[in-house]
N, C-alpha and C. Protein backbone atom coordinates (compact mmCIF):
# COMPACT_ATOMS: atom_id res chain seq x y z
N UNK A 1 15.56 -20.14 5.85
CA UNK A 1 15.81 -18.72 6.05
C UNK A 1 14.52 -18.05 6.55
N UNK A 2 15.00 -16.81 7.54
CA UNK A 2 13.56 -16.45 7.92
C UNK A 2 13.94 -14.86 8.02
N UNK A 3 13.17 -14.23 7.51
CA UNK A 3 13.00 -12.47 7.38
C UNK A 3 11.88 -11.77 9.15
N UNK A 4 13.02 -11.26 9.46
CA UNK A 4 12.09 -10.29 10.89
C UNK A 4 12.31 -8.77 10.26
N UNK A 5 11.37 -8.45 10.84
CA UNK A 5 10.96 -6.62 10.27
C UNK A 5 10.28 -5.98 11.53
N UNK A 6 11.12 -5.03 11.59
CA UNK A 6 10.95 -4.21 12.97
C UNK A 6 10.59 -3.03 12.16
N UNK A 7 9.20 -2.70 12.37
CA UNK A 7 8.67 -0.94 12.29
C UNK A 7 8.65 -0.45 13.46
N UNK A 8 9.58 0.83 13.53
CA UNK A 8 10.32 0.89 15.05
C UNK A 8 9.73 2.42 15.14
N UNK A 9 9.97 2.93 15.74
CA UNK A 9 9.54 4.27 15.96
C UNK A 9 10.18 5.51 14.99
N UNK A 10 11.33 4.65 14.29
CA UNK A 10 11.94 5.89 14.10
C UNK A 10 12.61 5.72 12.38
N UNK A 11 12.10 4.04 12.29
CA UNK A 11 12.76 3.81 11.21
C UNK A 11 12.09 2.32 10.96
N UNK A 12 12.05 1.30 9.78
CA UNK A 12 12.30 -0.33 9.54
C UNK A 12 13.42 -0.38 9.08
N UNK A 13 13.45 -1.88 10.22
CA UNK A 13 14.87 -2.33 9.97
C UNK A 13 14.20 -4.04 9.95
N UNK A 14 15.22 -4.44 8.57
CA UNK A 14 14.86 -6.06 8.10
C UNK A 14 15.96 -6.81 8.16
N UNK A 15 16.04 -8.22 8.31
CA UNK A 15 17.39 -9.06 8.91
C UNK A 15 16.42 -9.91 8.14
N UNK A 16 17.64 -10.97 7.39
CA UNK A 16 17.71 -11.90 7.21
C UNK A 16 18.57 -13.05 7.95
N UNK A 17 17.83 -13.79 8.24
CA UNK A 17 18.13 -15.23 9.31
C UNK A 17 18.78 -16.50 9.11
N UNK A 18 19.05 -17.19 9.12
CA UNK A 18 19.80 -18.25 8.43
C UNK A 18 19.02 -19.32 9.85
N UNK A 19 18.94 -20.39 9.42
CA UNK A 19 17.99 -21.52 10.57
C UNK A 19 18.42 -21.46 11.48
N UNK A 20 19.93 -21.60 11.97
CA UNK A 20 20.53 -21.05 13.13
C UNK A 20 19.65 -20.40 13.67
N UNK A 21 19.30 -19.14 13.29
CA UNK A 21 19.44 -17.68 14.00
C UNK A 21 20.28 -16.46 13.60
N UNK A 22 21.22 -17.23 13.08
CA UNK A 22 22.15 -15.73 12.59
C UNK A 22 22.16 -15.64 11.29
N UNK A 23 22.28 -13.92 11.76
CA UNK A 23 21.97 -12.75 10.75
C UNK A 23 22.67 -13.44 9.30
N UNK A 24 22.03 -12.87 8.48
CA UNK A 24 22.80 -13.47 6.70
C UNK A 24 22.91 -12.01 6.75
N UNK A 25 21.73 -11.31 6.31
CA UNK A 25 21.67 -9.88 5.18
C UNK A 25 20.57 -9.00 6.33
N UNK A 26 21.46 -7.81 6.43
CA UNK A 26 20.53 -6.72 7.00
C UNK A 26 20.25 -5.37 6.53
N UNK A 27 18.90 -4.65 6.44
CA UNK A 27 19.00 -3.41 5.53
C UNK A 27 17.94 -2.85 7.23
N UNK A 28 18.11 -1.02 7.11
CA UNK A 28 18.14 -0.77 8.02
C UNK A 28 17.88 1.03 7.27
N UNK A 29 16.49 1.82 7.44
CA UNK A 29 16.68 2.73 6.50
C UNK A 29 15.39 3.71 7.60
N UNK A 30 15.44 5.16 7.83
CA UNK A 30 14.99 5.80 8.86
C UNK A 30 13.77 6.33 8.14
N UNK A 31 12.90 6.69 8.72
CA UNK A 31 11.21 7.07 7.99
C UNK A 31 11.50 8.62 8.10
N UNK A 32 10.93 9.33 6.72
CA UNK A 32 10.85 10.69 7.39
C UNK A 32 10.06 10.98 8.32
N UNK A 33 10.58 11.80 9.39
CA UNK A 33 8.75 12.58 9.95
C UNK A 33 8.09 14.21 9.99
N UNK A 34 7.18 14.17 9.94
CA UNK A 34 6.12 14.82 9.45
C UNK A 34 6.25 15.80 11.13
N UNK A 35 5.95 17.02 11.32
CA UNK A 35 6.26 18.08 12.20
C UNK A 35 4.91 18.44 12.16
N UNK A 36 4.19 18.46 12.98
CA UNK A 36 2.94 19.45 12.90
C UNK A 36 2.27 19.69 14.32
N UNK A 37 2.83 21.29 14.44
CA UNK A 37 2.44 22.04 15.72
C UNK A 37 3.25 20.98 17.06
N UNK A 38 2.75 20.72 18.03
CA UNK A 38 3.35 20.08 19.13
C UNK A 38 3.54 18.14 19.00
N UNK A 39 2.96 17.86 17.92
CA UNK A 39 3.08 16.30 17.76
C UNK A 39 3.66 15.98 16.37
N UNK A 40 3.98 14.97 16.20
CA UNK A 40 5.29 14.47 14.56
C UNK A 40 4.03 13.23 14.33
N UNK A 41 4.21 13.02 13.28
CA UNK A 41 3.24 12.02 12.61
C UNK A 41 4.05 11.47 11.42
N UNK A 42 3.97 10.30 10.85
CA UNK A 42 4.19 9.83 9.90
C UNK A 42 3.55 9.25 8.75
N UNK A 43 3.81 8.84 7.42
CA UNK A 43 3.31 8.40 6.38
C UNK A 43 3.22 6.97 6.15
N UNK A 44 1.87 6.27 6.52
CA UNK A 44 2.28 4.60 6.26
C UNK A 44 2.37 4.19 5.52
N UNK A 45 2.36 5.19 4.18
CA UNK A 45 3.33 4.52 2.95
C UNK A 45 4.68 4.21 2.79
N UNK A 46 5.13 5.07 3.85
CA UNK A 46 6.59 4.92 3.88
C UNK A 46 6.76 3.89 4.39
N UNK A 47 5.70 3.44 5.41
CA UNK A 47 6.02 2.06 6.19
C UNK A 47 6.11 0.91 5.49
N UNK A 48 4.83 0.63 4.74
CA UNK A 48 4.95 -0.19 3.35
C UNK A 48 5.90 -0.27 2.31
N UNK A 49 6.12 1.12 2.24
CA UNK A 49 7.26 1.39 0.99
C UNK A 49 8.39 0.71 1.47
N UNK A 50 9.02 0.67 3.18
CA UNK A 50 10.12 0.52 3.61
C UNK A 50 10.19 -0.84 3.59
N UNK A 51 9.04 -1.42 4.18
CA UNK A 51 8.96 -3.12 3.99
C UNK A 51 9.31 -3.40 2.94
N UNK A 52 9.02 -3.29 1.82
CA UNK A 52 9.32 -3.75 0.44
C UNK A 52 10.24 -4.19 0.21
N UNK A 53 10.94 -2.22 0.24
CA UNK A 53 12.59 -1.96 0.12
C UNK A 53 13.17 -3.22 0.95
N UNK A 54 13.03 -3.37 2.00
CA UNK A 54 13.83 -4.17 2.52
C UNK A 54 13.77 -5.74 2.50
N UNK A 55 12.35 -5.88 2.65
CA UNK A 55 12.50 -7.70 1.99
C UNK A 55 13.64 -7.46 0.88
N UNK A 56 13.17 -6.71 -0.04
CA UNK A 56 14.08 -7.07 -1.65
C UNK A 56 15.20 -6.95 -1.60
N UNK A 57 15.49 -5.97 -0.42
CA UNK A 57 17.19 -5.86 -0.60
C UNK A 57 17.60 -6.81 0.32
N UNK A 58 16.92 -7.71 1.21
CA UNK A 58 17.84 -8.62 1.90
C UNK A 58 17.86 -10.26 0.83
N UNK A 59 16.84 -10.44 0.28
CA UNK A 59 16.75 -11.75 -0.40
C UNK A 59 17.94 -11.16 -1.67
N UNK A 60 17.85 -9.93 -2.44
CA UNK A 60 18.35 -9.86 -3.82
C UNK A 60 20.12 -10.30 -2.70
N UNK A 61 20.46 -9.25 -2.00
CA UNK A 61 21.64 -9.21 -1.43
C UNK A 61 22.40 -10.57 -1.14
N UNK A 62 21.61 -11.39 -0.61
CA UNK A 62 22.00 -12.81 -0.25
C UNK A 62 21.80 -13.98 -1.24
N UNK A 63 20.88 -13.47 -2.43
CA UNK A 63 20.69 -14.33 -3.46
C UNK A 63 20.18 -15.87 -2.91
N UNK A 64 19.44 -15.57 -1.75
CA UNK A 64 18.03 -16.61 -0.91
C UNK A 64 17.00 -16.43 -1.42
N UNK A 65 16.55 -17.13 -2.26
CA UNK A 65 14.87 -16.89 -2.02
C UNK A 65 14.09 -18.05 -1.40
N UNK A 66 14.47 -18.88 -0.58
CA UNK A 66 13.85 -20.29 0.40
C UNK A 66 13.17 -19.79 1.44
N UNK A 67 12.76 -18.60 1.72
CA UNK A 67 11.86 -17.86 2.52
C UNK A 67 11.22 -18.77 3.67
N UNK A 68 10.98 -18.86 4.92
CA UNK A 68 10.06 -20.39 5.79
C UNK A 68 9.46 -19.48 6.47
N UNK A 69 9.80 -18.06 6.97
CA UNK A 69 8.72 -17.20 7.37
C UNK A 69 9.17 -16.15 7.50
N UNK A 70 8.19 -15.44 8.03
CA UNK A 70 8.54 -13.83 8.23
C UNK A 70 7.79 -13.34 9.11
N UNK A 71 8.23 -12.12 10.38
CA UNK A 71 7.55 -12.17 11.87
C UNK A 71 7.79 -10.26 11.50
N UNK A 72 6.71 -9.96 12.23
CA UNK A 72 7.03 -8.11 11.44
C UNK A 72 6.41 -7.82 13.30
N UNK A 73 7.40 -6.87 13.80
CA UNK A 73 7.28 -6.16 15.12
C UNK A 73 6.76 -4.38 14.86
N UNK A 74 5.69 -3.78 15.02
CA UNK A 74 5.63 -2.76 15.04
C UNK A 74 5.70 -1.98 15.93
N UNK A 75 5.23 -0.24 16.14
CA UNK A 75 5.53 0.48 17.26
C UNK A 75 4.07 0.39 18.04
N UNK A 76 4.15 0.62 19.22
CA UNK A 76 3.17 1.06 20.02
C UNK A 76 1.72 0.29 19.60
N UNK A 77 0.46 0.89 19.54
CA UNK A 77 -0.83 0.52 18.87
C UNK A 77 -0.97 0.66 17.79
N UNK A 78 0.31 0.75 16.82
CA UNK A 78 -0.23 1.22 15.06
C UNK A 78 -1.06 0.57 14.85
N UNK A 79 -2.16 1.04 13.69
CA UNK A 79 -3.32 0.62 13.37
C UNK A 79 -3.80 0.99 11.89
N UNK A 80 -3.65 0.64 10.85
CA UNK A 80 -3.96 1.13 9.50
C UNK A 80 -4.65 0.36 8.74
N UNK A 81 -5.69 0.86 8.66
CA UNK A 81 -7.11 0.50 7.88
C UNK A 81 -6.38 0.36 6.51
């Protein structure tokens, strides 16, 4: 089984994989954003927070825990110290 995690612009979304390739368990949950003057910004706790959320809810959901990897896609140049 293999976990992909997309931090997308607008939201993370996590899939669980089966060796195939196809999907087992998918969770899929939108980030708030932050409004300030002419540009939106976000919280990379939420980003972290969302990863979490979602590993746990795709392994608890499918009752997998044989994990063989995990590949995480983010947006643009994110960068967090």
């Amino acid at each position: 089984m293999y976990i992909g995690i997309d931090l997308g612009t607008t939201g993370c979304k996590t899939v669980l994989f089966a060796a195939d390739g196809s999907p087992v368990c998918e969770y899929n949950k939108e980030y708030e954003l932050i409004f300030k003057g002419t540009y939106v910004e976000q919280d990379a706790n939420d980003w972290w927070r969302l990863v979490l959320e979602g590993m746990k809810y795709v392994v608890s959901e499918s009752k997998i825990t044989d994990i063989r990897g995990i590949s995480v896609s983010t947006q643009g140049i994110s960068f967090v110290p």
